[in-house]
C-alpha atoms as a PDB file:
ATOM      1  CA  UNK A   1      75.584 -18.096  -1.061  1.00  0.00           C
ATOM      2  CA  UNK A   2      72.634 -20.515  -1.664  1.00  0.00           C
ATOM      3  CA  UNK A   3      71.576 -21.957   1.731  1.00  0.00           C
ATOM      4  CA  UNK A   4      68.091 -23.859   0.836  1.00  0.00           C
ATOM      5  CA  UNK A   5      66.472 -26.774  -1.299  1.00  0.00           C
ATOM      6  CA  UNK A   6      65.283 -24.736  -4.877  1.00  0.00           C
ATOM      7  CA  UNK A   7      66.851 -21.185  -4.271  1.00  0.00           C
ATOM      8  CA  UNK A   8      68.436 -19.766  -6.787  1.00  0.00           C
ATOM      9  CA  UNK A   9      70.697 -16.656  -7.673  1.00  0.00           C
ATOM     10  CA  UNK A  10      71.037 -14.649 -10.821  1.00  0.00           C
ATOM     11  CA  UNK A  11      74.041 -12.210 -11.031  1.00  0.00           C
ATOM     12  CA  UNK A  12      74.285  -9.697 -13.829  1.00  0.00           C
ATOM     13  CA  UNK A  13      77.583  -7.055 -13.336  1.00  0.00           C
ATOM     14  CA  UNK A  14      79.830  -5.184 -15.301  1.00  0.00           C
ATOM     15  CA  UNK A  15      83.709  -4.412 -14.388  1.00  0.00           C
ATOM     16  CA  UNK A  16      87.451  -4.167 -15.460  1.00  0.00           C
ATOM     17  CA  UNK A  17      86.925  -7.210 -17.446  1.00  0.00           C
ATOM     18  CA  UNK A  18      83.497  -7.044 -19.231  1.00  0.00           C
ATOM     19  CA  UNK A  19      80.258  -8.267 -18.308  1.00  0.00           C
ATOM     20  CA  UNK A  20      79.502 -11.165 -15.982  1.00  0.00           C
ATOM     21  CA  UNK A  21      76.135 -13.211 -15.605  1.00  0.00           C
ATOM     22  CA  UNK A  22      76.590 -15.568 -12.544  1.00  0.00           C
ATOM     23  CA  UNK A  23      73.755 -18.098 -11.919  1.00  0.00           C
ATOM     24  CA  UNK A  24      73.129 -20.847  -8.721  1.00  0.00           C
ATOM     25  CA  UNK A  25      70.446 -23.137  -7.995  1.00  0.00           C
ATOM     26  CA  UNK A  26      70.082 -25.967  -4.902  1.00  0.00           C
ATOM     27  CA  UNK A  27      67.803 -28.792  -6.258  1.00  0.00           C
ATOM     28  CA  UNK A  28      67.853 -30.255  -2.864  1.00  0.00           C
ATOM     29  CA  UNK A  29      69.621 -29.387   0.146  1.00  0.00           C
ATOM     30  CA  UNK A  30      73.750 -28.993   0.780  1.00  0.00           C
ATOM     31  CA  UNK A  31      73.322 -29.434  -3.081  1.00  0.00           C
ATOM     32  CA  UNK A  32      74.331 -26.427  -5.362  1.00  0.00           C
ATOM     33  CA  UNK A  33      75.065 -25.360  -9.334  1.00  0.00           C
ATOM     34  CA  UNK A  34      76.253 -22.835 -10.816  1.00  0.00           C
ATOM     35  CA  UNK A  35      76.848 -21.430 -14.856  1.00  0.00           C
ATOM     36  CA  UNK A  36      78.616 -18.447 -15.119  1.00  0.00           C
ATOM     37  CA  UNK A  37      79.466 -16.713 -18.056  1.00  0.00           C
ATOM     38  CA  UNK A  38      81.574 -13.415 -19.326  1.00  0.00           C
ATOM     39  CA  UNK A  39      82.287 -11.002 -22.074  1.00  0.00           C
ATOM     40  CA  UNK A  40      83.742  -8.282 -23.685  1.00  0.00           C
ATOM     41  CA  UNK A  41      83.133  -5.827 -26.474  1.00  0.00           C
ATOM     42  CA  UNK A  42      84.332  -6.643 -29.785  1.00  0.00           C
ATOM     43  CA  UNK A  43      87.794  -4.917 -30.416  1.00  0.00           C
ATOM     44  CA  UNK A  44      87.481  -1.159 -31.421  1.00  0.00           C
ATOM     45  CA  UNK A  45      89.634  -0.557 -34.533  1.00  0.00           C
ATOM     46  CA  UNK A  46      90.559   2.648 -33.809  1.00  0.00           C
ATOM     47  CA  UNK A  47      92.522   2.107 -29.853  1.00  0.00           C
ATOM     48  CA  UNK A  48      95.633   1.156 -29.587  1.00  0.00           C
ATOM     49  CA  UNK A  49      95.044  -1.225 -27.899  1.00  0.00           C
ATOM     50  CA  UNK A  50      92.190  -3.638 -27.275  1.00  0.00           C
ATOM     51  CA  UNK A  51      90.772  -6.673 -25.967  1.00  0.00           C
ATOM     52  CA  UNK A  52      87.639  -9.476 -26.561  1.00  0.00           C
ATOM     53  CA  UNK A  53      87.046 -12.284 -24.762  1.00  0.00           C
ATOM     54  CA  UNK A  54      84.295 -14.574 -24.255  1.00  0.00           C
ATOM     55  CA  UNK A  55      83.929 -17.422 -21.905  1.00  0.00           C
ATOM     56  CA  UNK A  56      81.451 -20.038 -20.330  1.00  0.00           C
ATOM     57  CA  UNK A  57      82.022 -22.301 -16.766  1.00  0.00           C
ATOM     58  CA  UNK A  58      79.675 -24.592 -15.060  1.00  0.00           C
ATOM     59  CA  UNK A  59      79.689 -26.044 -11.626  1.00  0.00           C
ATOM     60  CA  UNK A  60      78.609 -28.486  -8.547  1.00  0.00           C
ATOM     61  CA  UNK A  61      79.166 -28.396  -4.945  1.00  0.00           C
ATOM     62  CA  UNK A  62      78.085 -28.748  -1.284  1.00  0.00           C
ATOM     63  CA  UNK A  63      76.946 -26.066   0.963  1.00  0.00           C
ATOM     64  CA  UNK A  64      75.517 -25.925   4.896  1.00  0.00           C
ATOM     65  CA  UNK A  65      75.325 -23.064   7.407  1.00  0.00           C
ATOM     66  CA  UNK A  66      77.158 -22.134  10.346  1.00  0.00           C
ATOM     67  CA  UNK A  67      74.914 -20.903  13.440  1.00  0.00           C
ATOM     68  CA  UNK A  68      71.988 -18.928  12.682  1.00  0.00           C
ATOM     69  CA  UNK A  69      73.731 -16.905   9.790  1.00  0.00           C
ATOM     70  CA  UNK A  70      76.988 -18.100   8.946  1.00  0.00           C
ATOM     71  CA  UNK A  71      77.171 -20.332   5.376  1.00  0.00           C
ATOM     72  CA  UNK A  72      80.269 -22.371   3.895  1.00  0.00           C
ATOM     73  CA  UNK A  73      80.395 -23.774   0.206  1.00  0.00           C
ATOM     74  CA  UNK A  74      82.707 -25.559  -1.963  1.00  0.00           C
ATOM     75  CA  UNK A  75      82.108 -25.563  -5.766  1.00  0.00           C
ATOM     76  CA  UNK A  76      84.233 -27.437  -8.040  1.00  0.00           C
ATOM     77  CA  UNK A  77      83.581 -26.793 -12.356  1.00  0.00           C
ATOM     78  CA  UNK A  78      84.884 -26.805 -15.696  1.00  0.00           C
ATOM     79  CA  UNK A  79      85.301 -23.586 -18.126  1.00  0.00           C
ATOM     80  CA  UNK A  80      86.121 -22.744 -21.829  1.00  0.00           C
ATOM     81  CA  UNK A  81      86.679 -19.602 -23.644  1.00  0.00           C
ATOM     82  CA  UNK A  82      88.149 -17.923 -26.173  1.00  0.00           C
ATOM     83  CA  UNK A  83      90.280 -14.281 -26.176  1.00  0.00           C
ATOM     84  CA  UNK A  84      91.141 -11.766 -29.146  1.00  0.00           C
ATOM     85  CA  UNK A  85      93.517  -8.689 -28.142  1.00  0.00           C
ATOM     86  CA  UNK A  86      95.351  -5.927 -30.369  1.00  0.00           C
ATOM     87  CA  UNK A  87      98.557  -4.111 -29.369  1.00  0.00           C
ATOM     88  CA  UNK A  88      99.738  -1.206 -31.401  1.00  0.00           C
ATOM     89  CA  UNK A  89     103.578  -0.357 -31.129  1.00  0.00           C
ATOM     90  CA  UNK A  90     105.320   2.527 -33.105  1.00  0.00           C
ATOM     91  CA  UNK A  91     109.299   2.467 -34.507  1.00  0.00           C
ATOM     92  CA  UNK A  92     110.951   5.032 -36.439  1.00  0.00           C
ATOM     93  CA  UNK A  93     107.407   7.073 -36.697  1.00  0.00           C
ATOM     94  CA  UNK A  94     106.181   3.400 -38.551  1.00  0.00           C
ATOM     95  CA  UNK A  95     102.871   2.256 -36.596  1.00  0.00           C
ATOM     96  CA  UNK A  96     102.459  -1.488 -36.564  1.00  0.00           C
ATOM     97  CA  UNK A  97      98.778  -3.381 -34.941  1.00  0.00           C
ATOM     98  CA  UNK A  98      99.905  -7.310 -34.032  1.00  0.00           C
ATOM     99  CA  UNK A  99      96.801  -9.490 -33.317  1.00  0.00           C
ATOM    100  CA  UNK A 100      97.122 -12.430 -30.761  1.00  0.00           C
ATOM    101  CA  UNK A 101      93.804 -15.032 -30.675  1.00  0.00           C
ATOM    102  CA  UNK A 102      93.497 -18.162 -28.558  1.00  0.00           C
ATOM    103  CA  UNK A 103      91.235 -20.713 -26.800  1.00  0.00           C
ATOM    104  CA  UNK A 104      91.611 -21.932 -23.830  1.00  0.00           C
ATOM    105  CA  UNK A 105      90.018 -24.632 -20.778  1.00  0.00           C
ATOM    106  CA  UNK A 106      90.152 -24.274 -17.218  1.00  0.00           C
ATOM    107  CA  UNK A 107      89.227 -26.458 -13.637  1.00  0.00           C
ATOM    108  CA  UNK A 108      88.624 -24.300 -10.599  1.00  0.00           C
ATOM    109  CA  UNK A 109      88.208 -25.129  -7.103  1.00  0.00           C
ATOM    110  CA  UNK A 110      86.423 -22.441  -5.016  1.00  0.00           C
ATOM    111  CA  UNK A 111      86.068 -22.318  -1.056  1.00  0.00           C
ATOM    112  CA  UNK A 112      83.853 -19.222   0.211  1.00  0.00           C
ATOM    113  CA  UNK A 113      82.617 -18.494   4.055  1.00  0.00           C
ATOM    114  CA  UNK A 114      80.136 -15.915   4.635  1.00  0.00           C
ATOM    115  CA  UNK A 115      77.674 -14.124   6.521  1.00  0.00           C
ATOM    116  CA  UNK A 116      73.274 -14.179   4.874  1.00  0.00           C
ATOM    117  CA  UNK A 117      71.225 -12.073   7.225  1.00  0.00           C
ATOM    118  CA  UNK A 118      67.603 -11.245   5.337  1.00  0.00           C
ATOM    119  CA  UNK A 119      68.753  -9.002   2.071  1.00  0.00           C
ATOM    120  CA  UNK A 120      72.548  -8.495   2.976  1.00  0.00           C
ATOM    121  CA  UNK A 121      75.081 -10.949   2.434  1.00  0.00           C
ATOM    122  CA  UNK A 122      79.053 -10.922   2.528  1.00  0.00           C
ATOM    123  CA  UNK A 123      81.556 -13.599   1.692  1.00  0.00           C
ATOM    124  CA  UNK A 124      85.229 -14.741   1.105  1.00  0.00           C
ATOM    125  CA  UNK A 125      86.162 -16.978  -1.662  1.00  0.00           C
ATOM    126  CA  UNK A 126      89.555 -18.445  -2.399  1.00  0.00           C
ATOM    127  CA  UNK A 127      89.443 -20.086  -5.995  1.00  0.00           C
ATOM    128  CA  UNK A 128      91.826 -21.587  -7.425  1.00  0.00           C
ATOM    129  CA  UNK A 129      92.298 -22.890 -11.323  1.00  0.00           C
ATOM    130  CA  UNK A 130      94.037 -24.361 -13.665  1.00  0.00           C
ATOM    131  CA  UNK A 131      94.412 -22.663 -17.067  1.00  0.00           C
ATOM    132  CA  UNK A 132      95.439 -24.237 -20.364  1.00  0.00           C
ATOM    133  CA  UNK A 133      95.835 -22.087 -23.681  1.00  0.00           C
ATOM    134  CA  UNK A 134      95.951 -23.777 -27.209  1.00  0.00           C
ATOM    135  CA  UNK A 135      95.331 -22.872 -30.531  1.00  0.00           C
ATOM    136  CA  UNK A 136      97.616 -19.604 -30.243  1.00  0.00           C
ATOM    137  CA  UNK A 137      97.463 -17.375 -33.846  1.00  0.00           C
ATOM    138  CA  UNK A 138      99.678 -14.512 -33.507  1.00  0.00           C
ATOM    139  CA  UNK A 139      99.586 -12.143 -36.774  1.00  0.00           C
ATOM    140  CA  UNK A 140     103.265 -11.262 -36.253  1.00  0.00           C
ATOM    141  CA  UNK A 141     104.957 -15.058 -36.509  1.00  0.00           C
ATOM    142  CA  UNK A 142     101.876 -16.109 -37.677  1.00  0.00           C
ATOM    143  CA  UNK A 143     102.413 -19.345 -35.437  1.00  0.00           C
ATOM    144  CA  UNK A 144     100.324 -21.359 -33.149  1.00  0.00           C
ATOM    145  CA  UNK A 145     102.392 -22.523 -29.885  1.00  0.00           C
ATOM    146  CA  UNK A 146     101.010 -23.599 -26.689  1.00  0.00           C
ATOM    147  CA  UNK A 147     100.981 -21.558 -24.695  1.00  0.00           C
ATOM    148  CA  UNK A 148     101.436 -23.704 -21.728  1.00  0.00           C
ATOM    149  CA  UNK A 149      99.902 -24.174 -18.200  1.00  0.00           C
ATOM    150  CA  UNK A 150      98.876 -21.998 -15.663  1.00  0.00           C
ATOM    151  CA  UNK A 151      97.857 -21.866 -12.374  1.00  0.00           C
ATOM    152  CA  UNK A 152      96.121 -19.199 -10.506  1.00  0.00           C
ATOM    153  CA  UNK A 153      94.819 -17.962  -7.353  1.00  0.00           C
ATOM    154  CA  UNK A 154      91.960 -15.927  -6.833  1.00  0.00           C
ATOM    155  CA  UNK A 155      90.717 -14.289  -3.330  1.00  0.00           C
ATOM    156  CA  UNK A 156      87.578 -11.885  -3.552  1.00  0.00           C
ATOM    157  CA  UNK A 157      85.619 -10.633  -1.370  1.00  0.00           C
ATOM    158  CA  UNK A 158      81.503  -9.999  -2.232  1.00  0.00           C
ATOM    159  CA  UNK A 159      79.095  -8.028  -0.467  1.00  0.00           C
ATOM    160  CA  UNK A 160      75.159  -7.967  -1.284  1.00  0.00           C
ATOM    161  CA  UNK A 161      72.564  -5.806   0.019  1.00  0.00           C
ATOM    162  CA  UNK A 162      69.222  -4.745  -0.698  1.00  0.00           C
ATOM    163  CA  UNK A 163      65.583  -5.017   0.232  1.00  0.00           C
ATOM    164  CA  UNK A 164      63.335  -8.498  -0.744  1.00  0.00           C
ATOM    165  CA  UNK A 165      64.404  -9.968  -3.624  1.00  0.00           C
ATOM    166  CA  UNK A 166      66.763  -7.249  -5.324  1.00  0.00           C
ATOM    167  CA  UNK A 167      70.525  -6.938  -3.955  1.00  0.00           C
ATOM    168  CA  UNK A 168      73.172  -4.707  -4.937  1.00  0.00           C
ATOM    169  CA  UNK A 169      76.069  -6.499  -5.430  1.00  0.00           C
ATOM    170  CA  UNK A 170      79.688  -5.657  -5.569  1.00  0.00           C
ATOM    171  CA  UNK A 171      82.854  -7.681  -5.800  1.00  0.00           C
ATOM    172  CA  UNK A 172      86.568  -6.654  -4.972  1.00  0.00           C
ATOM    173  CA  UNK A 173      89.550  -9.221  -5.512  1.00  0.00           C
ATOM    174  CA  UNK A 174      93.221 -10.603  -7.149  1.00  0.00           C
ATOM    175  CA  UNK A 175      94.334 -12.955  -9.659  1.00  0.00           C
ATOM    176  CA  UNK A 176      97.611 -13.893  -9.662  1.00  0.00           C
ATOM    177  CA  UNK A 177      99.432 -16.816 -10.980  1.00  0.00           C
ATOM    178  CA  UNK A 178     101.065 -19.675  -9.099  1.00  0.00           C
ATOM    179  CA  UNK A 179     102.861 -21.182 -11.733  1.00  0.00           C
ATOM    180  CA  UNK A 180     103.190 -20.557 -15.169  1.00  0.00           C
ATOM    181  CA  UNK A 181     105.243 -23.453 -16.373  1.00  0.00           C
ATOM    182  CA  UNK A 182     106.571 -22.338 -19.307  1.00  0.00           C
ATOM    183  CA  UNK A 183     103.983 -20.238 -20.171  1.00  0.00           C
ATOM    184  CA  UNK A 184     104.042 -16.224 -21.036  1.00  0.00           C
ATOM    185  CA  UNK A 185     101.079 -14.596 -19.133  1.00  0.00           C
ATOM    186  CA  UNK A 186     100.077 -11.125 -19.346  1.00  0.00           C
ATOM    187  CA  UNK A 187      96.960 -10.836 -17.416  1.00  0.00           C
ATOM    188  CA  UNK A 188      94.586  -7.818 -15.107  1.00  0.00           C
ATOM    189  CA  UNK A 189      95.257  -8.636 -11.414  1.00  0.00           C
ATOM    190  CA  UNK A 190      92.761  -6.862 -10.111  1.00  0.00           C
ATOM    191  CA  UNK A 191      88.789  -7.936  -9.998  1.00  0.00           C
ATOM    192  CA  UNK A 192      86.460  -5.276  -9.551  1.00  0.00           C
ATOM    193  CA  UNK A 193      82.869  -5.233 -10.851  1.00  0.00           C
ATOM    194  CA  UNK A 194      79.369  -4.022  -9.510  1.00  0.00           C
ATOM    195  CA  UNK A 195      75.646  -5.143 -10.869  1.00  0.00           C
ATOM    196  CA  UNK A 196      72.480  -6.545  -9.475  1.00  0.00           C
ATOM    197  CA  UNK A 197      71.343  -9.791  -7.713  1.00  0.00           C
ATOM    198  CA  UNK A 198      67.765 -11.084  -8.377  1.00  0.00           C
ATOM    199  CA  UNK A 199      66.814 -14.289  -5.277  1.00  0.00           C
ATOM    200  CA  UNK A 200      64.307 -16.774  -6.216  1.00  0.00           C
ATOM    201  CA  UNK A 201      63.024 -18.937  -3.366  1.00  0.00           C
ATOM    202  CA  UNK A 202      62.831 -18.182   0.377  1.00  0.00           C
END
């Protein structure tokens, strides 16, 4: 949602999957970047089950508005993480914790149209991405497959508001994949998260 030579955007939120810091900057007009990053807590030894993950993206792209308040964007970027998880099953009364690490890469193409109006902003995105695993350890087979490709779509839907420079921002959306093939993906479908927006520039 930049719109302006040297605005910028910082995001910090917390949802189903972590915590998110989300950052854009124009350097000169219809110009925009963007680093966004996300975590998790470190696995808790005592649940069941668990889940860490920690993950880095960076992007360029083009925006202009529409009318007097209507903006369009289209970022294009690179990503790379990695992801820990721990499942605990029980046989015969016999508990047993598997571990499952990995790394993994991604490209993502994201289209968004919205409405910025003073301190209140909404938008549609539709990003899409391509997902490669590698370096799979699983503690049962104690193996390291690929774990193949994946590719994913990703509508959400983001509304800002707030007074000056300090929005409240929430975010509402699905991932689902397109096509796995080959690959074995277990993955939360549903985006949710809520945090802050600090605007620097006009």
């Amino acid at each position: 949602m930049i719109t302006e030579k040297q605005e910028a955007s910082v995001t910090v939120s917390t949802g189903m999957n972590g915590f998110d810091l989300q950052g854009a900057y124009a350097p000169i007009n219809h110009l925009g970047v963007m680093v966004n990053m996300s975590g998790s807590p470190a696995l808790t030894p005592s649940a069941k089950s668990s889940h860490r993950h920690a993950f880095a993206e960076a992007g360029a792209g083009f925006f202009a508005g529409i009318g007097e308040h209507g903006v369009i964007d289209l970022y294009g970027g690179w990503g790379l993480g990695n992801v820990r998880t721990k499942s605990h099953t029980t046989v015969n009364g016999n508990g047993h914790s598997d571990f499952v690490s990995g790394r993994s890469y991604r490209y993502f193409l994201q289209p968004s149209i919205g409405v910025k109006k003073d301190a209140f902003q909404f938008c549609f995105s539709m990003r899409t991405s391509y997902l490669d695993a590698y370096e799979i350890w699983n503690s049962e087979d104690d193996t390291a497959p690929s774990a193949g490709e994946v590719y994913f779509v990703e509508p959400v839907l983001t509304l800002r508001a707030g007074k000056d420079h300090l929005l409240f921002h929430s975010q509402v959306g699905f991932s689902g994949p397109l096509s796995t093939e080959g690959a074995t993906v277990k993955l939360r479908p549903l985006i949710m998260n809520i945090g802050l927006t600090w605007r620097i520039g006009n």
